[in-house]
Protein backbone atom coordinates (compact mmCIF):
# COMPACT_ATOMS: atom_id res chain seq x y z
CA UNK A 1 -36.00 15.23 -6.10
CA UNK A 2 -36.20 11.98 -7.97
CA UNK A 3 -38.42 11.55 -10.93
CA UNK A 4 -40.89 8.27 -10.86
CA UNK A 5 -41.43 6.56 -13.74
CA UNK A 6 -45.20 6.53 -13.48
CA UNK A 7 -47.43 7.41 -10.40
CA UNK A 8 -47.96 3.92 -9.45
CA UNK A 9 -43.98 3.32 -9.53
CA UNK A 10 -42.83 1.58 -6.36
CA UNK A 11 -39.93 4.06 -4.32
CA UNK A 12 -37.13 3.05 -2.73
CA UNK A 13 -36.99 3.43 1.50
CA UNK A 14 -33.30 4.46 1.72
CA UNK A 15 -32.62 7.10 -1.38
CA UNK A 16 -36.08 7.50 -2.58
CA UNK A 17 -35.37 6.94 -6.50
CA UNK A 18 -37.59 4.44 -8.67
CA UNK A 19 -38.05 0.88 -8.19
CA UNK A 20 -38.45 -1.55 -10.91
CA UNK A 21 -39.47 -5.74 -10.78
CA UNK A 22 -37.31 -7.91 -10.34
CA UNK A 23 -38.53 -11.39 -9.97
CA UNK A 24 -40.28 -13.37 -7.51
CA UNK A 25 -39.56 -14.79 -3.94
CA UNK A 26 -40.20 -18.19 -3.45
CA UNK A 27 -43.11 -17.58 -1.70
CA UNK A 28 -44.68 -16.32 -5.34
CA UNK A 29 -44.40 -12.16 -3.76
CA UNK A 30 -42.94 -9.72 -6.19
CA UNK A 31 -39.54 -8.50 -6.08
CA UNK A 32 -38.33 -4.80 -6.58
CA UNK A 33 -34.54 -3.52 -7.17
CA UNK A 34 -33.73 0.26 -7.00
CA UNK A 35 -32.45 2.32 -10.24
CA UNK A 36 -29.79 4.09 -7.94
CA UNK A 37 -28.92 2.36 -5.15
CA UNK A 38 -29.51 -1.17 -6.28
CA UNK A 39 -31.40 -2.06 -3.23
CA UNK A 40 -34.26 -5.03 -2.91
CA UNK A 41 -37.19 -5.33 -0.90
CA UNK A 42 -40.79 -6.58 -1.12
CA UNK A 43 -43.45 -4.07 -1.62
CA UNK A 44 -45.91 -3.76 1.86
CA UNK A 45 -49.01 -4.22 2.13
CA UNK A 46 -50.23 -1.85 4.90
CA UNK A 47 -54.05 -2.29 3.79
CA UNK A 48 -54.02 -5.85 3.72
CA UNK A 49 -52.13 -6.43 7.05
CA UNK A 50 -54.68 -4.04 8.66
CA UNK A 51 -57.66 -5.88 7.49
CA UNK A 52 -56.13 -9.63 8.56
CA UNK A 53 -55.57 -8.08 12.08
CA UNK A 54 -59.35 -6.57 11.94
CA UNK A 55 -60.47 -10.20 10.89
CA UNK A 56 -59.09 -11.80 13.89
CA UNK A 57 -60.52 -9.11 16.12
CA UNK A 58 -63.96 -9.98 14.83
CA UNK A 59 -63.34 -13.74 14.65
CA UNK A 60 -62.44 -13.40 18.75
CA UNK A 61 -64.99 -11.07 19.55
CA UNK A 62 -67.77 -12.94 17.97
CA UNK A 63 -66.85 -16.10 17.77
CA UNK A 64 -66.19 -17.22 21.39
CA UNK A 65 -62.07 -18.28 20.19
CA UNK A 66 -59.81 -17.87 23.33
CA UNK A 67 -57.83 -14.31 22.95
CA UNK A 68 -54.48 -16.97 22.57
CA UNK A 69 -55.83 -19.04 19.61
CA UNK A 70 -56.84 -15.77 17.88
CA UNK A 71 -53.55 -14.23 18.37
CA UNK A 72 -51.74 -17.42 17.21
């Protein structure tokens, strides 16, 4: 088992060791690299996505939008 540097530590998807920062995207997102396997990715969101997708389900069901505007 891999050790994590702290509890909020991001872990990698393919070997599961420590992530650390490394930089921005253009797009102003942060950047992580893997200890191990030197790997990069962008941290998810899961609870945010959710939320925008719940937002547009409200928006069309109470606000009258077509089911094709609110999907766009």
């Amino acid at each position: 088992m891999v050790k994590r540097k702290s509890s909020r530590a991001a872990l990698c998807e393919l070997c599961g060791g420590s992530m650390r920062k490394n930089g921005f995207t253009s797009g102003g997102r942060q950047r992580w690299r893997c200890d191990a396997c030197r790997c990069s990715r962008l941290r998810r969101r899961p609870d945010a996505t959710r939320l925008a997708w719940f937002r547009a389900f409200l928006d069309w069901l109470l606000g009258g939008v077509s089911m094709g505007r609110a999907a766009a």
